[in-house]
C-alpha atoms as a PDB file:
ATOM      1  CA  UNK A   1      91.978  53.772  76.887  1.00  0.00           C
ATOM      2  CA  UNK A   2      94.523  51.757  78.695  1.00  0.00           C
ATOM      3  CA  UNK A   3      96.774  52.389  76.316  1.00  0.00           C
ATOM      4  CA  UNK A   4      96.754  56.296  76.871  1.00  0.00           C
ATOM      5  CA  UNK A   5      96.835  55.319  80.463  1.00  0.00           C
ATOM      6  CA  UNK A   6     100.127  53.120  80.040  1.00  0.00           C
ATOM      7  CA  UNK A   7     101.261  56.285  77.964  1.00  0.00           C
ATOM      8  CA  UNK A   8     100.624  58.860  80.307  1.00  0.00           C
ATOM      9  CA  UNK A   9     102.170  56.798  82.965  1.00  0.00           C
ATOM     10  CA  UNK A  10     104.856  56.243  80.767  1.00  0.00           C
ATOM     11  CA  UNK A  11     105.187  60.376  80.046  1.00  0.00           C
ATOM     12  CA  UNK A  12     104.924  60.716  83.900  1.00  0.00           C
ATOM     13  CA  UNK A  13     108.005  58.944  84.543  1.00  0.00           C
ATOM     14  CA  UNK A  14     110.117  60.415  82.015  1.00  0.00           C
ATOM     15  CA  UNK A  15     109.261  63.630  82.690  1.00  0.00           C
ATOM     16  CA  UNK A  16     110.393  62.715  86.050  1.00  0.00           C
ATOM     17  CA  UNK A  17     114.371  61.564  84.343  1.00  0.00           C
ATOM     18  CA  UNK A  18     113.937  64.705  82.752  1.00  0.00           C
ATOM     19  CA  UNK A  19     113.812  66.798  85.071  1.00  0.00           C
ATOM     20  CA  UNK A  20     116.391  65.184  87.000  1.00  0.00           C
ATOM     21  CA  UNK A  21     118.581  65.320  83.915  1.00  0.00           C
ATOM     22  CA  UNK A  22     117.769  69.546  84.131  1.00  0.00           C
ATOM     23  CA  UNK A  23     119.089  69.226  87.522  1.00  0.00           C
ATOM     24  CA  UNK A  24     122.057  67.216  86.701  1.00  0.00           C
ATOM     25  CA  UNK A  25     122.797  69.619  83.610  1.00  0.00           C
ATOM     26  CA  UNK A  26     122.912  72.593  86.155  1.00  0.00           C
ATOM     27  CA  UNK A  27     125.005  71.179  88.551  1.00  0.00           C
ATOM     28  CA  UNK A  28     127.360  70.228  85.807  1.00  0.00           C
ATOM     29  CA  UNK A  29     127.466  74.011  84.732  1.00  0.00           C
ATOM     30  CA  UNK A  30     128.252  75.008  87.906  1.00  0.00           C
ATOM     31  CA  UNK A  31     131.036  72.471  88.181  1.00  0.00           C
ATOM     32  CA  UNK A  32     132.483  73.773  84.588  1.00  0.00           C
ATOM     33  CA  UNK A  33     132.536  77.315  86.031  1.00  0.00           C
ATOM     34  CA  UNK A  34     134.859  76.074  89.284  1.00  0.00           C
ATOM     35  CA  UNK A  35     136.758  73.624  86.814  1.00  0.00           C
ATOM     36  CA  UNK A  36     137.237  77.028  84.670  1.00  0.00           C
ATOM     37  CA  UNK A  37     137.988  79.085  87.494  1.00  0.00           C
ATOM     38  CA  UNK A  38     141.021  76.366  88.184  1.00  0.00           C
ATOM     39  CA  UNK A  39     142.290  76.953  85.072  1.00  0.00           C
ATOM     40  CA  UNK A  40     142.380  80.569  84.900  1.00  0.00           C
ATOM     41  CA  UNK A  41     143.842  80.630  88.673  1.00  0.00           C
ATOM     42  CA  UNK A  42     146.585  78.006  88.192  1.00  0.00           C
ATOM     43  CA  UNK A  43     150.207  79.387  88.752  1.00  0.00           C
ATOM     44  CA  UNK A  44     153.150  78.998  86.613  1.00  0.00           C
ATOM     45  CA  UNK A  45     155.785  76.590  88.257  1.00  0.00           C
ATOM     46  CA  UNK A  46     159.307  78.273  89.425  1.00  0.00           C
ATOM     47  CA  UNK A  47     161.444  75.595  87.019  1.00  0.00           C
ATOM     48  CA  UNK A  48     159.190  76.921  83.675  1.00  0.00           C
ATOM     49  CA  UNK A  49     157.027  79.264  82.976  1.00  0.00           C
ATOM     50  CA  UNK A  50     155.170  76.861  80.562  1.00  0.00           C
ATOM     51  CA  UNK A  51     154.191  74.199  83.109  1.00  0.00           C
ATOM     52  CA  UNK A  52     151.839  74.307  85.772  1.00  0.00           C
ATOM     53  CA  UNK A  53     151.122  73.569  89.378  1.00  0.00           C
ATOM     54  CA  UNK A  54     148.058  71.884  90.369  1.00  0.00           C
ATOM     55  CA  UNK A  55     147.206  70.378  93.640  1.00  0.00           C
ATOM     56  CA  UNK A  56     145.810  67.002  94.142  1.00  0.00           C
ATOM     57  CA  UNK A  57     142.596  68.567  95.279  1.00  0.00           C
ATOM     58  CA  UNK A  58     141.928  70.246  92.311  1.00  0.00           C
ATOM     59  CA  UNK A  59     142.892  67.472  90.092  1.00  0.00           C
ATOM     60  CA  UNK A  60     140.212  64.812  92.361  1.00  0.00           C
ATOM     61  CA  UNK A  61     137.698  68.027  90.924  1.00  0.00           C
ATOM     62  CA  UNK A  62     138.157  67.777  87.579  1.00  0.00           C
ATOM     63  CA  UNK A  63     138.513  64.338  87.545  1.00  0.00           C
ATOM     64  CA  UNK A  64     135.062  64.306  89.589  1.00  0.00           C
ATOM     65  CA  UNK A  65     133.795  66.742  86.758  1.00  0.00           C
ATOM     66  CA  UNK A  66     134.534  64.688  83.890  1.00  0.00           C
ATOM     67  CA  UNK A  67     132.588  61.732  85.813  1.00  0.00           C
ATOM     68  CA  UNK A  68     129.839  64.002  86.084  1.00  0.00           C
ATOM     69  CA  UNK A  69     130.032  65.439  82.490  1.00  0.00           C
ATOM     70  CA  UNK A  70     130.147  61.703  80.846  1.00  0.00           C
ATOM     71  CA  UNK A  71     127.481  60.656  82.719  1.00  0.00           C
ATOM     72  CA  UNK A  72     125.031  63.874  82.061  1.00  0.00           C
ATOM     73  CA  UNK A  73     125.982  63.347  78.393  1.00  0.00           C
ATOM     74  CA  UNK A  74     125.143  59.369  78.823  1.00  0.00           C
ATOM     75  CA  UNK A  75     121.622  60.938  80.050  1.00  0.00           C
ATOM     76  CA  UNK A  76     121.145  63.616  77.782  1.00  0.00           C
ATOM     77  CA  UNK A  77     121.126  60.945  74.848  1.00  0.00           C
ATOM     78  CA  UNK A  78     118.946  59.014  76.376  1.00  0.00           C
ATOM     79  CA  UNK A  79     116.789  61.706  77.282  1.00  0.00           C
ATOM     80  CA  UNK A  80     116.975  62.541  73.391  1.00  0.00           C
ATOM     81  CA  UNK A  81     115.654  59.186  72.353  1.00  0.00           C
ATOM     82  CA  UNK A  82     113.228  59.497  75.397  1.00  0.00           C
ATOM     83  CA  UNK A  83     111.835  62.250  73.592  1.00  0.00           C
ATOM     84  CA  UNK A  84     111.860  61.167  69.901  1.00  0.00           C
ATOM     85  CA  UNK A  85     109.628  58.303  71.639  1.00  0.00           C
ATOM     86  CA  UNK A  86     107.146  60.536  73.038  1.00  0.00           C
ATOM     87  CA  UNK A  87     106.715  62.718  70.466  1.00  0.00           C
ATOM     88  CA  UNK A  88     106.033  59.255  68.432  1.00  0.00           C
ATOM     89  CA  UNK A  89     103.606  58.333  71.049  1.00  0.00           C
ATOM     90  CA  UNK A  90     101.808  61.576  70.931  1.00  0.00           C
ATOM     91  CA  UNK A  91     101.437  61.171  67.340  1.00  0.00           C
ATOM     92  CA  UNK A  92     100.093  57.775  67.687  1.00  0.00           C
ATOM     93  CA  UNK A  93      97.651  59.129  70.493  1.00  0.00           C
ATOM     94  CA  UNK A  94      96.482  62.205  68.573  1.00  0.00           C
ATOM     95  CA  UNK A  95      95.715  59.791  65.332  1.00  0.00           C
ATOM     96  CA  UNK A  96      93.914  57.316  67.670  1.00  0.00           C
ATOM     97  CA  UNK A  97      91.660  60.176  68.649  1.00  0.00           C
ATOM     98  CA  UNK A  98      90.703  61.133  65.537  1.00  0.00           C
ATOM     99  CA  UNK A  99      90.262  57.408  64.309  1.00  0.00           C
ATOM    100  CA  UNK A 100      87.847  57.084  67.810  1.00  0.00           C
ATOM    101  CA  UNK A 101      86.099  60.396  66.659  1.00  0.00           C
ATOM    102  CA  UNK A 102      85.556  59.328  62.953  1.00  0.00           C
ATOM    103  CA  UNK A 103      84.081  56.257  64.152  1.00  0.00           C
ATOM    104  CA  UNK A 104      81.696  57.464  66.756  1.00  0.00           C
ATOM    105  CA  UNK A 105      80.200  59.805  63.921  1.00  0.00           C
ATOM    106  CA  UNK A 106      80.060  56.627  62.227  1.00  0.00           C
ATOM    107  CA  UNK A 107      78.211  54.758  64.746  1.00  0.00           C
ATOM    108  CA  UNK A 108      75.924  57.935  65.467  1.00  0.00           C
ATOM    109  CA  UNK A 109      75.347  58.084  61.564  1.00  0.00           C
ATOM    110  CA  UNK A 110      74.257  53.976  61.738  1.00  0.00           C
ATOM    111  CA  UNK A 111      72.504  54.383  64.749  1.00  0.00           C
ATOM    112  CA  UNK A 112      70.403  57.309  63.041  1.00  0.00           C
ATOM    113  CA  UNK A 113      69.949  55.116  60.188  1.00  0.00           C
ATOM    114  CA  UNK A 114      69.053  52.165  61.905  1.00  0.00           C
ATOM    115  CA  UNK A 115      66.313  53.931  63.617  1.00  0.00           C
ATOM    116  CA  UNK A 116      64.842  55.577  60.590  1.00  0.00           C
ATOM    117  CA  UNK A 117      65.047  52.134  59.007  1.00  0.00           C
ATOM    118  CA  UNK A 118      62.893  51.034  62.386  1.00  0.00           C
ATOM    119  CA  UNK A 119      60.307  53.599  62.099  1.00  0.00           C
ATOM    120  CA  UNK A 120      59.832  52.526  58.203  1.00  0.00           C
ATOM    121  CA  UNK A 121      59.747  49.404  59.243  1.00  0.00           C
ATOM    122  CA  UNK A 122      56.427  49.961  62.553  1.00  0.00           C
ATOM    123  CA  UNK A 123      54.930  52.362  59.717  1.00  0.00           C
ATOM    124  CA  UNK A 124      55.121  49.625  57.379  1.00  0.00           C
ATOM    125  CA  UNK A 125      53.614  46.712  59.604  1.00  0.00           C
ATOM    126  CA  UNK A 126      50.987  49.403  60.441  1.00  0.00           C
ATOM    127  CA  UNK A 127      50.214  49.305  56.778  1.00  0.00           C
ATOM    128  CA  UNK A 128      50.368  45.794  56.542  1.00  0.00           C
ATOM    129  CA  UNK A 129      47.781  45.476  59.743  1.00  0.00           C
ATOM    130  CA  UNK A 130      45.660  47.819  58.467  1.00  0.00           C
ATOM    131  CA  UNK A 131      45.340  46.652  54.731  1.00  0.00           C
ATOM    132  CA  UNK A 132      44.488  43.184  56.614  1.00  0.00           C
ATOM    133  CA  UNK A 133      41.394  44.270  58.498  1.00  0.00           C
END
């Protein structure tokens, strides 16, 4: 049992950098729809028409967007082997139940057994006392 408790504490908390990973995941769609919007609004430069202009602001935003993109991709892999870990513990947990089931019946089964065995064994001392008087 304080295994599954360790466990569920353990599911707890990384259902907790989960959803914080969600969170982080939206925000970093919302910051590739300004980064494209950037793009698509950036203005050919007078000298050539094959060069652009982009201000310094812009460029601290995508900059600030590729921070945010390596590190929600640095959390989505470990939120990948987060899960492959749970789903192992789950496993683990559901077997352990059915290993603690299977051996109550098997102590309920014994326990049956042992008491039949007891009642053989009064109804046999009764015997005894009475073949002796």
């Amino acid at each position: 049992m304080t295994n599954y408790k360790s466990l569920k504490k353990k599911k707890e908390k990384n259902k907790k950098r989960l959803d914080e990973l969600n969170y982080k995941t939206n925000n970093l769609q919302n910051k590739s729809n300004q980064i494209t919007e950037i793009i698509y609004n950036l203005k050919p430069s007078k000298l050539n028409k094959n060069n652009y202009s982009i201000s310094s602001e812009e460029i601290k935003e995508i900059k600030n967007y590729i921070e945010q993109a390596t590190e929600t991709t640095t959390n989505l892999k470990t939120s990948n082997v987060l899960t492959i870990i749970l789903e192992k513990y789950e496993e683990d947990l559901k077997n352990h139940s059915n290993e603690v089931r299977n051996l109550k019946k098997k102590i309920k089964t014994r326990d049956d057994r042992i008491e039949e065995l007891e009642y053989d064994l009064y109804n046999s001392i009764d015997k005894i006392d009475e073949l002796i008087t």
